[in-house]
C-alpha atoms as a PDB file:
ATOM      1  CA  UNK A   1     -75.130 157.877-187.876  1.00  0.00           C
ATOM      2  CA  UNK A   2     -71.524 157.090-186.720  1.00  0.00           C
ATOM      3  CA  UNK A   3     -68.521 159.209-187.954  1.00  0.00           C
ATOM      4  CA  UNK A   4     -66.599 162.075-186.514  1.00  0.00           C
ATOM      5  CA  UNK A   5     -67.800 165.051-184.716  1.00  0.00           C
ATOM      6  CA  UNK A   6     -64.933 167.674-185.788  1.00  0.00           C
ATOM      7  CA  UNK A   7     -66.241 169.718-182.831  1.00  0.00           C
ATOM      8  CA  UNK A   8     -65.223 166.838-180.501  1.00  0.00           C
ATOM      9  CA  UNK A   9     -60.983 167.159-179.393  1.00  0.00           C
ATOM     10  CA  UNK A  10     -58.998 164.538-180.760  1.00  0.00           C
ATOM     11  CA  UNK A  11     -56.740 162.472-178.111  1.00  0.00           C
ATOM     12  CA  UNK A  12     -53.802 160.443-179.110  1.00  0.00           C
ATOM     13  CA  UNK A  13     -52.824 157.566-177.413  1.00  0.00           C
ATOM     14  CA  UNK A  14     -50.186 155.726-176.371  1.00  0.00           C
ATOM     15  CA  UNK A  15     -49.750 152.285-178.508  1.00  0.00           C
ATOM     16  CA  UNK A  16     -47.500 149.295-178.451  1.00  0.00           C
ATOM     17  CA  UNK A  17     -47.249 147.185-181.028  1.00  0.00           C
ATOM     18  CA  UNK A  18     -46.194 143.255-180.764  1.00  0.00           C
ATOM     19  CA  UNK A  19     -45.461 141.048-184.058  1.00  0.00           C
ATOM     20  CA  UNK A  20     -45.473 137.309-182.794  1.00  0.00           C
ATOM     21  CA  UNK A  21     -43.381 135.151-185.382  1.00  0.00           C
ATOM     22  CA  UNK A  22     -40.880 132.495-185.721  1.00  0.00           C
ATOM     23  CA  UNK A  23     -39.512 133.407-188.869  1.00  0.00           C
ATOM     24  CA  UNK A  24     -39.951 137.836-188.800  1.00  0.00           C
ATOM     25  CA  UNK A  25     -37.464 140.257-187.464  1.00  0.00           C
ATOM     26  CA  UNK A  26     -38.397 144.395-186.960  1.00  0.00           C
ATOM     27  CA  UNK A  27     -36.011 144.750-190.524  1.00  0.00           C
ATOM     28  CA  UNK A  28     -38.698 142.826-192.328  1.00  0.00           C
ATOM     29  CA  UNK A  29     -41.672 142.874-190.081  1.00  0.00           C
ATOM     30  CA  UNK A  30     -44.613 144.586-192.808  1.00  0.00           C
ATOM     31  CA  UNK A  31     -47.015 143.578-190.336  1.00  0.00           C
ATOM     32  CA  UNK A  32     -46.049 145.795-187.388  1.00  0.00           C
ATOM     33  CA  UNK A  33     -45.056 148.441-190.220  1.00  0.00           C
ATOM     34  CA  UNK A  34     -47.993 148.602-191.861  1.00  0.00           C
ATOM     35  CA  UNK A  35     -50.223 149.299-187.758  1.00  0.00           C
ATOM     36  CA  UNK A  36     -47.477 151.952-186.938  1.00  0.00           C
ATOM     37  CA  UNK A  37     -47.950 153.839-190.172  1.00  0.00           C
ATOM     38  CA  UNK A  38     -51.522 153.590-189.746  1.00  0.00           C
ATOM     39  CA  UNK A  39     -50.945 155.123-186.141  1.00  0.00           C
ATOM     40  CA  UNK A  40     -48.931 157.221-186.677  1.00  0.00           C
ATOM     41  CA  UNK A  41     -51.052 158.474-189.478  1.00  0.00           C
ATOM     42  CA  UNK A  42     -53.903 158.745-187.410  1.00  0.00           C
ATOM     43  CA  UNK A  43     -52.311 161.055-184.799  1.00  0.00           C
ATOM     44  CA  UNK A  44     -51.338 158.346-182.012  1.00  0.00           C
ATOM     45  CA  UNK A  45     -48.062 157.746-180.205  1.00  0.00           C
ATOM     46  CA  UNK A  46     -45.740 154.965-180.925  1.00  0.00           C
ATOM     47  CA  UNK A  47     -44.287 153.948-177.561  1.00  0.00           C
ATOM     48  CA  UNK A  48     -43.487 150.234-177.897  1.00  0.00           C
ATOM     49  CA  UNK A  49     -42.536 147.918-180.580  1.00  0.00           C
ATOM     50  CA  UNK A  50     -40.808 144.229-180.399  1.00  0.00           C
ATOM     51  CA  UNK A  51     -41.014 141.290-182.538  1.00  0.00           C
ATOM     52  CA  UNK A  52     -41.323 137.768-180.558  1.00  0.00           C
ATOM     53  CA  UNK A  53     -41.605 134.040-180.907  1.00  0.00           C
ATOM     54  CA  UNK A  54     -44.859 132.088-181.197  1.00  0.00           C
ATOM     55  CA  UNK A  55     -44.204 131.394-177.052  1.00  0.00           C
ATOM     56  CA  UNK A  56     -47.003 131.929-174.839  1.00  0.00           C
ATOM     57  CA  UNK A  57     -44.186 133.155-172.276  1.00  0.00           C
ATOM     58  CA  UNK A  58     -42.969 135.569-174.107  1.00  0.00           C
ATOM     59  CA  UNK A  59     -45.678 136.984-175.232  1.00  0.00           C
ATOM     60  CA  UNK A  60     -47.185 137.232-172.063  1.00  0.00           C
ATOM     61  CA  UNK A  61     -44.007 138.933-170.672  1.00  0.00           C
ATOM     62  CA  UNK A  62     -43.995 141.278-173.216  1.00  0.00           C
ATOM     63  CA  UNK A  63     -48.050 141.927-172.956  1.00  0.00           C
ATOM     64  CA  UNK A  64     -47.683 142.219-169.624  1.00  0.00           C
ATOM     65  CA  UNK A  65     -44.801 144.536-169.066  1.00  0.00           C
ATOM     66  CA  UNK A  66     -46.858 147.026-171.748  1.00  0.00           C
ATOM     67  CA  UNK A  67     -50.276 146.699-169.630  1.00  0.00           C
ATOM     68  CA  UNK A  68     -48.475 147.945-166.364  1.00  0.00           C
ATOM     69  CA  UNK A  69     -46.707 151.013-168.549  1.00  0.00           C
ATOM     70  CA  UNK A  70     -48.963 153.998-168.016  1.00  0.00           C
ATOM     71  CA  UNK A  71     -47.818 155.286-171.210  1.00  0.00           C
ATOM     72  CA  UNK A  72     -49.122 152.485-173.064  1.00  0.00           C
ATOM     73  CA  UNK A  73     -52.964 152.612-173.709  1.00  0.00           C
ATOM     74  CA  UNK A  74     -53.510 150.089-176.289  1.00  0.00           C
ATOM     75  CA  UNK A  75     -51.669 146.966-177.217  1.00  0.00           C
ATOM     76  CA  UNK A  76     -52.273 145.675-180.632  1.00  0.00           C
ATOM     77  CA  UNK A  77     -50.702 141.920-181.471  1.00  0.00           C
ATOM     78  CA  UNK A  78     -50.146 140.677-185.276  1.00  0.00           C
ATOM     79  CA  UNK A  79     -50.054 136.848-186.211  1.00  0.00           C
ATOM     80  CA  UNK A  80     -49.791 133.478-183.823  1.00  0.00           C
ATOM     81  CA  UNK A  81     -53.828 133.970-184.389  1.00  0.00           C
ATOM     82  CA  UNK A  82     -54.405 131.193-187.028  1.00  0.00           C
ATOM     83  CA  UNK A  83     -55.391 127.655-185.704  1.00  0.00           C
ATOM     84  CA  UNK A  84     -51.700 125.665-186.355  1.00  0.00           C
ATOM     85  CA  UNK A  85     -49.934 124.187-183.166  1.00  0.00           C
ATOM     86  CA  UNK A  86     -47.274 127.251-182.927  1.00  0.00           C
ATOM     87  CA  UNK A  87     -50.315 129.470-183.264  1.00  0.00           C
ATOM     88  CA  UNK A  88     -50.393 130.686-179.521  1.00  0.00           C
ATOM     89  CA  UNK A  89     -51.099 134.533-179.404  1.00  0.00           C
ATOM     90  CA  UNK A  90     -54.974 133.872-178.355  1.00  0.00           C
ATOM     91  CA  UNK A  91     -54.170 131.065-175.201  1.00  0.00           C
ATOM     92  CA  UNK A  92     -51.599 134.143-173.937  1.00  0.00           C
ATOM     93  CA  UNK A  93     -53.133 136.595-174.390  1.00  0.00           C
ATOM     94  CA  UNK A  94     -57.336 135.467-172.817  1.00  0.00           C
ATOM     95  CA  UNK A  95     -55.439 134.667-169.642  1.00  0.00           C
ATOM     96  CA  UNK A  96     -53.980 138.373-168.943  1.00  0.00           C
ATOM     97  CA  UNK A  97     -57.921 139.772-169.993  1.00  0.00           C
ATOM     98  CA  UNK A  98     -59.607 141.142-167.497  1.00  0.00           C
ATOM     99  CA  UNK A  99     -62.704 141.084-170.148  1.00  0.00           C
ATOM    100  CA  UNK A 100     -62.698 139.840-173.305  1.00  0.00           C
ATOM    101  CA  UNK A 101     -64.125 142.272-176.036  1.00  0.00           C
ATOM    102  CA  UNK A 102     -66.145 139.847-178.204  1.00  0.00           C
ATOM    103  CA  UNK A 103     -67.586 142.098-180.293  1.00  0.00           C
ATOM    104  CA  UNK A 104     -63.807 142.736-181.935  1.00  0.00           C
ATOM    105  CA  UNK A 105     -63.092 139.699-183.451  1.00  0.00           C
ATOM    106  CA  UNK A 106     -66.595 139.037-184.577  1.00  0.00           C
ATOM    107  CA  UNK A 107     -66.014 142.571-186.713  1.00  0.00           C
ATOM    108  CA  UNK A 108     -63.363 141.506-187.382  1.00  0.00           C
ATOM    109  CA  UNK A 109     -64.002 137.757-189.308  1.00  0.00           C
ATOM    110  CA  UNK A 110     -67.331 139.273-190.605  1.00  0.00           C
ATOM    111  CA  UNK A 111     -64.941 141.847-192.352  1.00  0.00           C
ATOM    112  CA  UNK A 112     -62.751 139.476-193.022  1.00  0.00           C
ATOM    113  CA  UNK A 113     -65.104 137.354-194.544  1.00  0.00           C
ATOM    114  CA  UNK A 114     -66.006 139.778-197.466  1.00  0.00           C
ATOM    115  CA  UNK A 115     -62.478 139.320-198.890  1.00  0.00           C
ATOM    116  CA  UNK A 116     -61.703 135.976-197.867  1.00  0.00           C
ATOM    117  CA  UNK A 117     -64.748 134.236-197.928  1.00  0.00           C
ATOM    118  CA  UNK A 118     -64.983 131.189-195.420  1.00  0.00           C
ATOM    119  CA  UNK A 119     -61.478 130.914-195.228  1.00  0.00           C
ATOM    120  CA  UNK A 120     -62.179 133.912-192.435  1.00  0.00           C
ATOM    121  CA  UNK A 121     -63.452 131.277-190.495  1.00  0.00           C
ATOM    122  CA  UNK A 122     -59.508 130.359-189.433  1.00  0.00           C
ATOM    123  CA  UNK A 123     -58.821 133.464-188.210  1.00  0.00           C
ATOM    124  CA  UNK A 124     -58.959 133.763-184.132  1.00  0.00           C
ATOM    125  CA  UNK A 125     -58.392 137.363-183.952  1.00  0.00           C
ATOM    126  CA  UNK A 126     -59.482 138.872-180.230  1.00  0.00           C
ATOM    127  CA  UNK A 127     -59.936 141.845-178.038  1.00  0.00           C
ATOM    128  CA  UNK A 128     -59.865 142.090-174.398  1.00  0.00           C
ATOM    129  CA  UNK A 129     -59.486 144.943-171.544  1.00  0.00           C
ATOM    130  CA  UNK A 130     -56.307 144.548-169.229  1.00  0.00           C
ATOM    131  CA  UNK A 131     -55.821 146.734-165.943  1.00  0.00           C
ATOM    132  CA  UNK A 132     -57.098 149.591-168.049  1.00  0.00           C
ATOM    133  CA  UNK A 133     -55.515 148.549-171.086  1.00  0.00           C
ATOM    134  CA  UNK A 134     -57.000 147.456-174.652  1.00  0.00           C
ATOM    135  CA  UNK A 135     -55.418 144.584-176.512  1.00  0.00           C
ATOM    136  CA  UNK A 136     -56.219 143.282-179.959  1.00  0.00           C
ATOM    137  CA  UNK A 137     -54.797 140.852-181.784  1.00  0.00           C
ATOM    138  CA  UNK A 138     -55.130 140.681-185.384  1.00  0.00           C
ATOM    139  CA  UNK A 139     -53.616 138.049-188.004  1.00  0.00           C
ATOM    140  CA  UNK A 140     -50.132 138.135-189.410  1.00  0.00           C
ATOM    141  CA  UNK A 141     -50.623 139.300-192.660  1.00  0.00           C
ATOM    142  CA  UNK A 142     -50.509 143.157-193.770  1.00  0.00           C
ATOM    143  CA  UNK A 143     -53.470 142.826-195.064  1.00  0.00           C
ATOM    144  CA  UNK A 144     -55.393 141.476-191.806  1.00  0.00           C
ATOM    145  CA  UNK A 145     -53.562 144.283-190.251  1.00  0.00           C
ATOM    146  CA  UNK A 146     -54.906 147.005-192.851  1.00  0.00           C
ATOM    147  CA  UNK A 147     -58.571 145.740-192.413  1.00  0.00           C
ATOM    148  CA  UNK A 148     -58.460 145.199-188.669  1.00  0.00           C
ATOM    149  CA  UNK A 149     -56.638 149.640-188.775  1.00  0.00           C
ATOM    150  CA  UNK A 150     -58.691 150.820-191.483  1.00  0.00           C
ATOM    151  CA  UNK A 151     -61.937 149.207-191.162  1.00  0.00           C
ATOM    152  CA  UNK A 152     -62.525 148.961-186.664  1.00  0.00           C
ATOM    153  CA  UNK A 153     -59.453 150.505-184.718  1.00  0.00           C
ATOM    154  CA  UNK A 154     -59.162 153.436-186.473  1.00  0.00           C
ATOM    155  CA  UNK A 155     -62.785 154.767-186.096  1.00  0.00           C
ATOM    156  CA  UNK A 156     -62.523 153.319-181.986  1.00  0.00           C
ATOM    157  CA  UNK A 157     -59.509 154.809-181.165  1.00  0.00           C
ATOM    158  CA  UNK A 158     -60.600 158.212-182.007  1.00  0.00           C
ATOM    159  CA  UNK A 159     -62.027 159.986-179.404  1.00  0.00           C
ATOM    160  CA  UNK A 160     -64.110 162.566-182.310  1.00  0.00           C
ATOM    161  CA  UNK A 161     -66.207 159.198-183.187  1.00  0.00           C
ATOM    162  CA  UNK A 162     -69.444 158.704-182.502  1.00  0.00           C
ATOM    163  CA  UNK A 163     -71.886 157.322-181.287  1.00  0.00           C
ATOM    164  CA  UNK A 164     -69.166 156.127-179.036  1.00  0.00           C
ATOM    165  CA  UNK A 165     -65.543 155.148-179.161  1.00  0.00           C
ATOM    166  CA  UNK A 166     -63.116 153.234-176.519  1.00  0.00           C
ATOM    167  CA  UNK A 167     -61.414 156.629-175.867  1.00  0.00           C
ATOM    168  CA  UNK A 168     -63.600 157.614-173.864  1.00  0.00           C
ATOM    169  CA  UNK A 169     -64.253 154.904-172.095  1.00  0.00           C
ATOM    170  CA  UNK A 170     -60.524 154.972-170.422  1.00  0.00           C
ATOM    171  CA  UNK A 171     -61.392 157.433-167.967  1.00  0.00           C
ATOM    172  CA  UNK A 172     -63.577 154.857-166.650  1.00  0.00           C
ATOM    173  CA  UNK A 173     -61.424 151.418-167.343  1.00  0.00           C
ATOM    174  CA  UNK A 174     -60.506 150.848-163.732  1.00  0.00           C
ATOM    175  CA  UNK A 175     -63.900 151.367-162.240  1.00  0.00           C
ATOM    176  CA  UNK A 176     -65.406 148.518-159.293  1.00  0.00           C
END
């Protein structure tokens, strides 16, 4: 049965969090709010936050600088994941993956699809591992952002669930 073991120690990490939009600033960013409540909440660290264009470039640059910061343990994106031509936050983020983490956006669109029906079907939310680092990227809205927390990260980024959790897998991220 999967839940938390209180006899397991909890271990906060270190997360960055990236809002990708043409029209959003940090002032009225409820997206990126709404994850570093949830965080924070949770018992994590805050240790980046920006707000960028829809540009593959600078989301890459801003990815990338945050998966070679050994502070910074997960990554999590919001919006540039819907299928429109400015919608770019999946093309830059799959080429900085060193493996893609399938199994998060299919969690994510089947829980997505319970509220939204097939309109879930838009949605090109991913995961991926890169140099040790976890990125997701979940939709723009606040509440893609509260189902994507509440319903997946926030049981996987806690080292006290079980059966298993990505916590402690990071020992082991930059295995060969």
């Amino acid at each position: 049965m999967a839940g938390i073991d209180e006899t397991r120690e909890f271990i906060p990490v270190g997360i960055a969090i990236l809002t990708v939009s043409d029209s959003r600033q940090e002032a009225d960013d409820q997206s990126g709010d709404t994850l570093i409540q949830r965080a924070k909440d949770a018992g994590h660290r805050l240790v980046a936050r920006k707000v960028v264009r829809d540009d593959v470039d600078a989301i890459r640059q801003a990815v990338g600088a945050w998966i070679d910061d050994p502070e910074i343990d997960v990554v999590i994106t919001t919006g540039g994941t819907g299928i429109t031509g400015r919608d770019v936050t999946p093309e830059a983020l799959a080429a900085l993956f060193d493996k893609p983490i399938e199994g998060f956006g299919e969690l994510f669109r089947m829980i997505s699809y319970a509220k939204v029906g097939t309109s879930t079907m838009q949605s090109r939310a991913l995961g991926g591992l890169a140099k040790g680092t976890y990125i997701f990227a979940l939709p723009g809205s606040p509440s893609a952002c509260r189902d994507g927390w509440d319903e997946i990260l926030v049981h996987q980024l806690d080292s006290r669930h079980g059966p298993c959790n990505l916590v402690e897998l990071m020992p082991r991220l930059r295995e060969r």
